[in-house]
N, C-alpha and C. Protein backbone atom coordinates (compact mmCIF):
# COMPACT_ATOMS: atom_id res chain seq x y z
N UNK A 1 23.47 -49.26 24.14
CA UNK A 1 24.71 -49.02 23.42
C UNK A 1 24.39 -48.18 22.19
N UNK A 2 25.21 -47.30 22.00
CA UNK A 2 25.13 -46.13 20.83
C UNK A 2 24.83 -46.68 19.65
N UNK A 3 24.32 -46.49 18.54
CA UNK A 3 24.66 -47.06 17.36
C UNK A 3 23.97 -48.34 16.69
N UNK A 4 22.97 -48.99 18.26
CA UNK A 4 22.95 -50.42 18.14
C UNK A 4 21.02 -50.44 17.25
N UNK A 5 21.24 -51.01 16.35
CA UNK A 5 19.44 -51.25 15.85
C UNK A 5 18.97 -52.18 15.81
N UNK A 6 17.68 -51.96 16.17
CA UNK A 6 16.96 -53.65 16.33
C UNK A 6 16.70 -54.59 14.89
N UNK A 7 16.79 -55.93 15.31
CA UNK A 7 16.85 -56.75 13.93
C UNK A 7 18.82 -57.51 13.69
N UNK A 8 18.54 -58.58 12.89
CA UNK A 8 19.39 -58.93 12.55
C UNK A 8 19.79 -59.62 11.37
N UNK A 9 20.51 -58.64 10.62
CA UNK A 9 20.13 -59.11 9.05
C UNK A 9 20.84 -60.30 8.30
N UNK A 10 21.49 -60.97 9.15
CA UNK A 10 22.42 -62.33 8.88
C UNK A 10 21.38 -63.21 9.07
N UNK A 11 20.44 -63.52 9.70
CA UNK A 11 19.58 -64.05 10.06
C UNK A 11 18.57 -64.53 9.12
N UNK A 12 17.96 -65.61 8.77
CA UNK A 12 16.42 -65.31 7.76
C UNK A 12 15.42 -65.81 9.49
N UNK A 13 14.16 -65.59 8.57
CA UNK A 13 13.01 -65.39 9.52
C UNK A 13 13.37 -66.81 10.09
N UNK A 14 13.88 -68.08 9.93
CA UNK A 14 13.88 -69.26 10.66
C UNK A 14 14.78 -69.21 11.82
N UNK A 15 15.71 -68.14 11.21
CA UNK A 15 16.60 -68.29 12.44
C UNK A 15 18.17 -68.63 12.13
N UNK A 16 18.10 -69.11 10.42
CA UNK A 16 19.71 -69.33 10.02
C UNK A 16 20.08 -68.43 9.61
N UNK A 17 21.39 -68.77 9.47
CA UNK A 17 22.59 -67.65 9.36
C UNK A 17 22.73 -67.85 7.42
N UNK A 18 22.69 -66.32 7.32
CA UNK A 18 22.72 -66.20 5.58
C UNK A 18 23.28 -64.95 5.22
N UNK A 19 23.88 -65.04 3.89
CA UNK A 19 24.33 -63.67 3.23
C UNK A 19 23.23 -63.06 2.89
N UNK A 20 23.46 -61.77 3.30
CA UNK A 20 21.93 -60.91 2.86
C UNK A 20 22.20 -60.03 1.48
N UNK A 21 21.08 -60.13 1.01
CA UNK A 21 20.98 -59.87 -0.41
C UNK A 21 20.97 -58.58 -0.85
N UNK A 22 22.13 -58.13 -1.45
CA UNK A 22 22.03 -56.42 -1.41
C UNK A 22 22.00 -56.00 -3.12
N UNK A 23 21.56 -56.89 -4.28
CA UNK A 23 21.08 -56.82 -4.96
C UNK A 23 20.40 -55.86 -5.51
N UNK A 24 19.07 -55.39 -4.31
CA UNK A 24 18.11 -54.14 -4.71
C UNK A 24 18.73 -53.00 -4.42
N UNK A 25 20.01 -53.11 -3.47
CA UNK A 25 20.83 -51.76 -3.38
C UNK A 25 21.25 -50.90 -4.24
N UNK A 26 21.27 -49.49 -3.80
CA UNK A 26 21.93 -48.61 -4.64
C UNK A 26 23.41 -48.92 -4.48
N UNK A 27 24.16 -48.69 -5.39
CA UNK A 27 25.54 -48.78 -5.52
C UNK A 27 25.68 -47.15 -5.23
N UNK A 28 26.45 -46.53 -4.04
CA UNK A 28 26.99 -45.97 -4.13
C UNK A 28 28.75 -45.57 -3.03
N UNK A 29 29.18 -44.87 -3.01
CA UNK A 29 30.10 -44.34 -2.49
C UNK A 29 30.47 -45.24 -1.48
N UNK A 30 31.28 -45.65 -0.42
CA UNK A 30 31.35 -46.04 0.55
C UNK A 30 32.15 -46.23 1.30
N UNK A 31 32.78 -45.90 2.47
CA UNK A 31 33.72 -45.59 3.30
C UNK A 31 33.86 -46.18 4.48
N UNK A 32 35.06 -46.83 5.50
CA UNK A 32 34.48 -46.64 6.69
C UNK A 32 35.85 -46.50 7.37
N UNK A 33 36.31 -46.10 8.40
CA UNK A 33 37.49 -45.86 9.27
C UNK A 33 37.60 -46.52 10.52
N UNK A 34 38.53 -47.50 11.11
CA UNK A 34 38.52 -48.37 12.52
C UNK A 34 39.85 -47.75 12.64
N UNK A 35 39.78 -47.95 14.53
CA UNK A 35 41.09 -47.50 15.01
C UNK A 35 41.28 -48.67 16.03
N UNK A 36 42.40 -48.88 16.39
CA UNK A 36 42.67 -50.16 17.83
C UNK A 36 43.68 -49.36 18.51
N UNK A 37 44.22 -50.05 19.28
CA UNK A 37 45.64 -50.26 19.51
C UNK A 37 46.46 -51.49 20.10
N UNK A 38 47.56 -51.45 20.10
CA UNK A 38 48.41 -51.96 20.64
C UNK A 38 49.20 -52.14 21.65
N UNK A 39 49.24 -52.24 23.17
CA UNK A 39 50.00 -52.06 24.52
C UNK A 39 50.85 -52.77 24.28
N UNK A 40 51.77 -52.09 24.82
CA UNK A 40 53.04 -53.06 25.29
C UNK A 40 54.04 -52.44 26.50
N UNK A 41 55.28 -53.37 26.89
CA UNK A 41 55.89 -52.57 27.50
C UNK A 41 56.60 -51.31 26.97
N UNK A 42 57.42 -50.40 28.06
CA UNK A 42 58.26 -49.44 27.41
C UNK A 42 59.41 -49.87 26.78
N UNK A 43 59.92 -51.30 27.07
CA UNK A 43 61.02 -51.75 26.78
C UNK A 43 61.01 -52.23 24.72
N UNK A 44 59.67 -52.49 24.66
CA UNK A 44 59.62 -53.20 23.95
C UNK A 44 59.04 -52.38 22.61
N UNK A 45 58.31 -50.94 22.94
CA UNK A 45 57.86 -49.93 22.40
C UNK A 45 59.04 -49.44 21.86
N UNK A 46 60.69 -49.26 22.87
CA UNK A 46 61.76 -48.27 21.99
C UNK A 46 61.87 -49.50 20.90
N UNK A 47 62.30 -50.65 21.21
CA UNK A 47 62.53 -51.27 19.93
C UNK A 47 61.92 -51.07 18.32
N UNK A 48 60.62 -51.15 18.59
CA UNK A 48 60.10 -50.68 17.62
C UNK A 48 60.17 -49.30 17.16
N UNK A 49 60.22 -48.60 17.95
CA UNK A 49 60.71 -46.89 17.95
C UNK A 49 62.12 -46.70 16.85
N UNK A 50 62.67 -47.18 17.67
CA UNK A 50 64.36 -47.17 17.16
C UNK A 50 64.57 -48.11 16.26
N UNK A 51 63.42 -49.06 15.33
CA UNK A 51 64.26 -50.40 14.49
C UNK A 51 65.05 -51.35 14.94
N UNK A 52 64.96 -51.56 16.07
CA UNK A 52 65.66 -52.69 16.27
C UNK A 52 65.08 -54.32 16.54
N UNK A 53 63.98 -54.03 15.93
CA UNK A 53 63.21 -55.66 15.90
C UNK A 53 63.95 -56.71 15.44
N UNK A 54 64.46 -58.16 15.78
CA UNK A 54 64.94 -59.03 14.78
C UNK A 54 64.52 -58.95 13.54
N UNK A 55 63.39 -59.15 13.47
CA UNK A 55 62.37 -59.20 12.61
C UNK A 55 62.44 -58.43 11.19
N UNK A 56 62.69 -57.27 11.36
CA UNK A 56 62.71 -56.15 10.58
C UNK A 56 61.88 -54.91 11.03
N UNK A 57 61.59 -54.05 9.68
CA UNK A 57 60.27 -52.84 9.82
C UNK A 57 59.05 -53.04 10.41
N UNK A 58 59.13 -53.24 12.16
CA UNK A 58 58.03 -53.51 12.25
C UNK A 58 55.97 -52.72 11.95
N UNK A 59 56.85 -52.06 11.81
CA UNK A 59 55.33 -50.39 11.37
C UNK A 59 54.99 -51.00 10.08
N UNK A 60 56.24 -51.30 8.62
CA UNK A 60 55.86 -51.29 7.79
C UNK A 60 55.72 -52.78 6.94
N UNK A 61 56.12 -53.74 8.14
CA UNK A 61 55.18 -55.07 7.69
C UNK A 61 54.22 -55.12 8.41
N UNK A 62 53.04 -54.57 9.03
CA UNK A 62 52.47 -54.35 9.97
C UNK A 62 51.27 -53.33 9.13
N UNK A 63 51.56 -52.90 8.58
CA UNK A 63 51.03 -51.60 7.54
C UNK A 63 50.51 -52.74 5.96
N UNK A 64 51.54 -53.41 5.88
CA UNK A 64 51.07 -54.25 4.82
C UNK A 64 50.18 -55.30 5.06
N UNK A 65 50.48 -55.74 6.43
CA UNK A 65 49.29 -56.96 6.87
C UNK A 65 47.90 -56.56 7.07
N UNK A 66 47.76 -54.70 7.42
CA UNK A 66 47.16 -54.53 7.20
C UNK A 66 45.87 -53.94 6.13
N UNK A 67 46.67 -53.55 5.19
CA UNK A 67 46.37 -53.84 3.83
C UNK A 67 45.63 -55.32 2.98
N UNK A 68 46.54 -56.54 3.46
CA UNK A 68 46.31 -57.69 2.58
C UNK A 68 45.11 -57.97 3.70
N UNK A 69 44.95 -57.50 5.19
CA UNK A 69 44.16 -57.90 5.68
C UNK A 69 42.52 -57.31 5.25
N UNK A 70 42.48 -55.94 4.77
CA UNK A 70 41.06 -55.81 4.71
C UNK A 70 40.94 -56.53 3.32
N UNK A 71 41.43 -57.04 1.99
CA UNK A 71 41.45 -57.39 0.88
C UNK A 71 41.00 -58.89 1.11
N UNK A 72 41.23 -59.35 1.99
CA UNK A 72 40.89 -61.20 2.47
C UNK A 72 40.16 -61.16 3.50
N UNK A 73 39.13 -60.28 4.03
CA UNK A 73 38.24 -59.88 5.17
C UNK A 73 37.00 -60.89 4.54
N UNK A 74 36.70 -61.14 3.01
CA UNK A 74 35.97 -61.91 2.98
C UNK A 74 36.06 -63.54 3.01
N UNK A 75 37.47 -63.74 2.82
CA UNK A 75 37.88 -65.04 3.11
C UNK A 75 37.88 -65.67 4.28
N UNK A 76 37.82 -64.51 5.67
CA UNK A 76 38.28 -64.66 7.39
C UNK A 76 36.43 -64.65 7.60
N UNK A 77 35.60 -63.50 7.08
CA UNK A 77 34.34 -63.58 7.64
C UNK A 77 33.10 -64.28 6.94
N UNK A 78 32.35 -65.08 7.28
CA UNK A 78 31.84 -66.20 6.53
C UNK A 78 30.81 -65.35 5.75
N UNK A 79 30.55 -64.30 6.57
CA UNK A 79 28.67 -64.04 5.47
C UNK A 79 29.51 -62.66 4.59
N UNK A 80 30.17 -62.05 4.82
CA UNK A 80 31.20 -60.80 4.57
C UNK A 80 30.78 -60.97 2.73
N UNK A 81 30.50 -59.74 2.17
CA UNK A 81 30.54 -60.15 0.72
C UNK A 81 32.10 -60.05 0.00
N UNK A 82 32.32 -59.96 -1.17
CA UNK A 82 33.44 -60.12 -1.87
C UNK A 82 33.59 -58.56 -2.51
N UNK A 83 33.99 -57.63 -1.85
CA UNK A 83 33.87 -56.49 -2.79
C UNK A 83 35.09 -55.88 -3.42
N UNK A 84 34.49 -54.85 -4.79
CA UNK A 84 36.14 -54.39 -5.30
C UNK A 84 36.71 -52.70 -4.27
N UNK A 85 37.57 -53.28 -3.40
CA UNK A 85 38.04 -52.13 -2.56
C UNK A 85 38.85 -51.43 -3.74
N UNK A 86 38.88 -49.66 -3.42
CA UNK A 86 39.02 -48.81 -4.03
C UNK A 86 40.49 -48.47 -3.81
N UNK A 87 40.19 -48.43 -2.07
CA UNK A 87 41.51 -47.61 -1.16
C UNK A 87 41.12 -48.35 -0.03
N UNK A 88 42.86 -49.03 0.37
CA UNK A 88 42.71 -49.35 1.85
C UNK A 88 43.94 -48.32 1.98
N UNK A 89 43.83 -47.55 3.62
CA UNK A 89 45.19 -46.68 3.91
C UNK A 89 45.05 -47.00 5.66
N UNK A 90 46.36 -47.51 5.89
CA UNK A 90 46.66 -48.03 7.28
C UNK A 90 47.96 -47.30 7.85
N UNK A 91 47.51 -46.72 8.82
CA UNK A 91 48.50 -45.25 9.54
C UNK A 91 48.97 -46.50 11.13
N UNK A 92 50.09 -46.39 11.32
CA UNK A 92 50.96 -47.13 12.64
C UNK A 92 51.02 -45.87 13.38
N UNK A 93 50.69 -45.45 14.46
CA UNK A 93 51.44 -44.16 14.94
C UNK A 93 51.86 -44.50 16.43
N UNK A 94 53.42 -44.62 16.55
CA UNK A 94 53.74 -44.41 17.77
C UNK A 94 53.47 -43.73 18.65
N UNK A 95 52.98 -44.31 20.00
CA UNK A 95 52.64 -43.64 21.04
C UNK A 95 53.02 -43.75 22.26
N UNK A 96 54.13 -43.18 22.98
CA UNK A 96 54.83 -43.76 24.08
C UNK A 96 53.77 -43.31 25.31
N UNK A 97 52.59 -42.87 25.28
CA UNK A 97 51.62 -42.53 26.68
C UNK A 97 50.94 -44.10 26.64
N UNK A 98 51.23 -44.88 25.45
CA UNK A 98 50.31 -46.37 26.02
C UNK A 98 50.88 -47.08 26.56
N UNK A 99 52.35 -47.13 26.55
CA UNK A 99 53.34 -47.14 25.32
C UNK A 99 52.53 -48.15 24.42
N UNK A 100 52.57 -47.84 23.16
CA UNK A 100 52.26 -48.86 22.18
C UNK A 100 51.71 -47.83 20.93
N UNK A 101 51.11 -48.36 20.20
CA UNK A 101 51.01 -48.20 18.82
C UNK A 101 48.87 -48.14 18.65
N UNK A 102 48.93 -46.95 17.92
CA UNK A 102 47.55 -46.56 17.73
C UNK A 102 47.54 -47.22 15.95
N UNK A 103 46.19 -47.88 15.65
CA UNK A 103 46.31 -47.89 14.45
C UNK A 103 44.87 -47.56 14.34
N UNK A 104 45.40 -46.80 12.37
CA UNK A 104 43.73 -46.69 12.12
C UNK A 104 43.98 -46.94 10.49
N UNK A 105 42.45 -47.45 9.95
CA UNK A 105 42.43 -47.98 8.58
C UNK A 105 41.22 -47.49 8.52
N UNK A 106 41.27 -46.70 7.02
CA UNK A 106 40.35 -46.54 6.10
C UNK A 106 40.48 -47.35 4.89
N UNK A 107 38.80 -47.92 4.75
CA UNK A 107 38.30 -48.66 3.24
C UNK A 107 37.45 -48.04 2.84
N UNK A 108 38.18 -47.50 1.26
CA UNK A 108 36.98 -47.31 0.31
C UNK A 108 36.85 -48.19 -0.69
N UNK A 109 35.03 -47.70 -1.27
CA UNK A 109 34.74 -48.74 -2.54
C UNK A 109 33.42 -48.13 -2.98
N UNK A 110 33.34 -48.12 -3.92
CA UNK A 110 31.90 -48.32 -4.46
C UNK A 110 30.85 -49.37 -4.91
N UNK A 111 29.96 -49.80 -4.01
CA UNK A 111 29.43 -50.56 -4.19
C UNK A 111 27.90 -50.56 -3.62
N UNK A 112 27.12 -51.76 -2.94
CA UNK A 112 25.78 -52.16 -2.96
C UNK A 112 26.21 -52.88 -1.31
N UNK A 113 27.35 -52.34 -0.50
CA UNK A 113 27.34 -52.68 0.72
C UNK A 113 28.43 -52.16 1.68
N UNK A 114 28.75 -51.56 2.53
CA UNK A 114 29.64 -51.01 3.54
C UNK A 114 31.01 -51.65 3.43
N UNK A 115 32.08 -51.09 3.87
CA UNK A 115 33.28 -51.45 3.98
C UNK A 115 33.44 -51.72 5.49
N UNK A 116 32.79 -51.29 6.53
CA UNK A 116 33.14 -51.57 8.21
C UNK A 116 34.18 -53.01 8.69
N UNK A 117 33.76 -54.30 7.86
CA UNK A 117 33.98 -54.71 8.25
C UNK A 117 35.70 -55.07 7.87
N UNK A 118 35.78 -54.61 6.49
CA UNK A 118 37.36 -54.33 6.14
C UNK A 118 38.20 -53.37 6.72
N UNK A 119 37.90 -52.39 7.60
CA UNK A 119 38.29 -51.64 7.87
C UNK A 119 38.69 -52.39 9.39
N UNK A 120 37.75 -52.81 9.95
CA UNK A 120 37.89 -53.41 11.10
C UNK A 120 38.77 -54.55 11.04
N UNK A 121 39.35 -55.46 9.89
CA UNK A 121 40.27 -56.54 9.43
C UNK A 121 41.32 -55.92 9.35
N UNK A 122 41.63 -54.79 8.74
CA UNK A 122 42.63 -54.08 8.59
C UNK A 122 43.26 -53.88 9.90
N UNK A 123 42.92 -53.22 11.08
CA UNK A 123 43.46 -52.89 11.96
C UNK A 123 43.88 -54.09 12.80
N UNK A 124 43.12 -54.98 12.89
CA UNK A 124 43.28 -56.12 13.59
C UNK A 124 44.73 -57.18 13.20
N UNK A 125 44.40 -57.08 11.68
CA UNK A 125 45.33 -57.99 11.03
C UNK A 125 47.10 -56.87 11.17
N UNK A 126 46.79 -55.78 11.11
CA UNK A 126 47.88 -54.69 11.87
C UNK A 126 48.19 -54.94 12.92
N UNK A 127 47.57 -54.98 13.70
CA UNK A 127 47.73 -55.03 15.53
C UNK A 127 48.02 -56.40 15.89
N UNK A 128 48.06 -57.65 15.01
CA UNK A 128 48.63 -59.24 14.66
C UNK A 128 49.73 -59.28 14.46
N UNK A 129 50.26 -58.63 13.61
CA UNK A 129 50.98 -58.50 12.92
C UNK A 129 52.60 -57.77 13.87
N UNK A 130 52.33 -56.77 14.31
CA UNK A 130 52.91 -55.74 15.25
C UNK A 130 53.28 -57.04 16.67
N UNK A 131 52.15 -57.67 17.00
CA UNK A 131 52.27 -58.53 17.93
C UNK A 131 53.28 -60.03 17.98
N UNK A 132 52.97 -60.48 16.51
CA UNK A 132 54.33 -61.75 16.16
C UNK A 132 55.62 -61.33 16.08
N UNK A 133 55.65 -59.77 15.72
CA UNK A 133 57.09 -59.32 15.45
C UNK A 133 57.85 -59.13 16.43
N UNK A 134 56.88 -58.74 17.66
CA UNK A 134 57.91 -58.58 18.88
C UNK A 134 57.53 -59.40 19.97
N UNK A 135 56.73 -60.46 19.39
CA UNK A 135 56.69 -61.51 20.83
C UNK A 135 57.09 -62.07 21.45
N UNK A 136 58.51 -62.23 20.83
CA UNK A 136 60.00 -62.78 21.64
C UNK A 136 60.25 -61.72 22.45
N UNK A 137 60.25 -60.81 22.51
CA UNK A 137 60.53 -60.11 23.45
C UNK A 137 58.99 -59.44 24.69
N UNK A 138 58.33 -59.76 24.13
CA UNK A 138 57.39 -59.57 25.15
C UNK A 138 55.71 -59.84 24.69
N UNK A 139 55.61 -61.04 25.77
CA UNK A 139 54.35 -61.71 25.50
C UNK A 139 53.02 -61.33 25.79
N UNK A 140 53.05 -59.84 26.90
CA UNK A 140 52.29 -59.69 27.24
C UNK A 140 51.40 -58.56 27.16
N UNK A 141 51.78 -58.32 25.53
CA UNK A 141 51.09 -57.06 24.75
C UNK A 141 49.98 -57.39 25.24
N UNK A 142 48.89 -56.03 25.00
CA UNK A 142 47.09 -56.19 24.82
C UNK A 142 46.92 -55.47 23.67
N UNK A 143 45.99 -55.73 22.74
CA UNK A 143 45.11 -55.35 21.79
C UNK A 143 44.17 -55.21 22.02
N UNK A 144 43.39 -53.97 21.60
CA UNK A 144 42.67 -53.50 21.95
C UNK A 144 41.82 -52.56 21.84
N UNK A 145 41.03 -52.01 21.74
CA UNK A 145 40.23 -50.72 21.76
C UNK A 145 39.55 -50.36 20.18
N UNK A 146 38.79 -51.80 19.67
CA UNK A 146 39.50 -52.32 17.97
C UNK A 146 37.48 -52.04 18.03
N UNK A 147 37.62 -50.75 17.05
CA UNK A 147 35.91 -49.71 16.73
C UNK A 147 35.82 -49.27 15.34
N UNK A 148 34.50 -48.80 15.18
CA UNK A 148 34.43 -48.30 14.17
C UNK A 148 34.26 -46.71 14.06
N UNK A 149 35.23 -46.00 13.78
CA UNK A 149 35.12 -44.58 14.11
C UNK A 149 34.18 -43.55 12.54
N UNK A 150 34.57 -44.49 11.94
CA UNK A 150 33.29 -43.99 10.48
C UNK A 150 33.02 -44.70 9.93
N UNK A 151 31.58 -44.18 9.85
CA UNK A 151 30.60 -45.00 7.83
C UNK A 151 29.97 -43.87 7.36
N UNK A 152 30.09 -43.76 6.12
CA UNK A 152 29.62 -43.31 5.56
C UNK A 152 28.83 -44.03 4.41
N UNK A 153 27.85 -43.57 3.56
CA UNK A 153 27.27 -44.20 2.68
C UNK A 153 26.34 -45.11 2.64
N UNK A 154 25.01 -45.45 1.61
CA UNK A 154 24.50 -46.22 1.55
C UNK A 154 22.84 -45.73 2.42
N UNK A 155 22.39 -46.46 2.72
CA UNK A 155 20.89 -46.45 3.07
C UNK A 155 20.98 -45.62 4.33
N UNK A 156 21.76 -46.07 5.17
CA UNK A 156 21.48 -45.75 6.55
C UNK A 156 22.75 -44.60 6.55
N UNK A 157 23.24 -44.09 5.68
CA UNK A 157 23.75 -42.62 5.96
C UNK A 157 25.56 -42.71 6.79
N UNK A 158 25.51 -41.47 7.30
CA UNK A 158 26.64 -41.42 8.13
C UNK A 158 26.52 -42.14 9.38
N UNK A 159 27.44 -42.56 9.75
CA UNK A 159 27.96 -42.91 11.47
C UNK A 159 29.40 -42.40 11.92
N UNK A 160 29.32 -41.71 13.09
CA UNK A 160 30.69 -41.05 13.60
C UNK A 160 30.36 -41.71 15.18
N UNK A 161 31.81 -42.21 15.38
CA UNK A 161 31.23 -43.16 16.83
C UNK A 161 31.52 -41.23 17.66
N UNK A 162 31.06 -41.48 19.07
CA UNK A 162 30.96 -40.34 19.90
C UNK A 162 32.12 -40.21 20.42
């Protein structure tokens, strides 16, 4: 698998699970971008298309969940550090070829450790979100296709998935 390096840094040499210490790190720049999506039916895609959810705006409570979601990514992931995010920006884009909804979130920050995994909360907690709003009308969305399409920054440089 692309991307994948040997070692596991949650790990100490015994074998438990620990926050790893990024202390000796440089603080700098740091970025990262996830995309998913959302399936659903066509029936259930115009609704959201056209506003007609009970619910309300579904794009733009959906946009905010994903917001509050990369901001509490350390509260959901146990070893995840606590960092000060800079910029979270979460794009909904209708897509009637899935039918469903593409999402993608960028996190920035400056700090002494990656944003990936906020970025990856973001979309998820989006694509949750999108999913309670119209589940009365159809249960049998998929989520899905939930990556990391950038990192930038820090020790180990850029990553652009292929």
């Amino acid at each position: 698998m692309a991307g994948v390096k040997p070692g596991l840094t949650h790990f100490d040499g015994k074998g438990d699970a620990h926050m790893v210490d990024v202390s000796d790190k440089a603080v700098t720049a740091r970025v990262a971008v996830a995309a998913g999506h959302i399936k659903m039916a066509a029936e259930t895609f115009d609704i959201i298309a056209e506003g007609r959810a009970k619910k309300g705006d579904v794009l733009s409570v959906a946009r905010l969940a994903g917001i509050m979601g990369a901001k509490k990514t350390p509260d959901l992931i146990p070893l995840c550090h606590p960092l000060a995010i800079s910029k979270v920006a979460v794009e909904l884009i209708p897509d009637a070829t899935l039918p469903g909804i593409r999402i993608e979130a960028t996190v920035k920050t400056t700090g002494q450790t990656g944003v990936e995994m906020e970025a990856l909360t973001a979309v998820s907690a989006a694509a949750l979100t999108v999913y309670d709003m119209v589940k009365a009308v159809d249960k049998a969305m998929e989520i899905g296709g939930i990556h990391v399409m950038l990192k930038d920054g820090g020790k180990s440089g850029r990553y652009e998935a292929p």
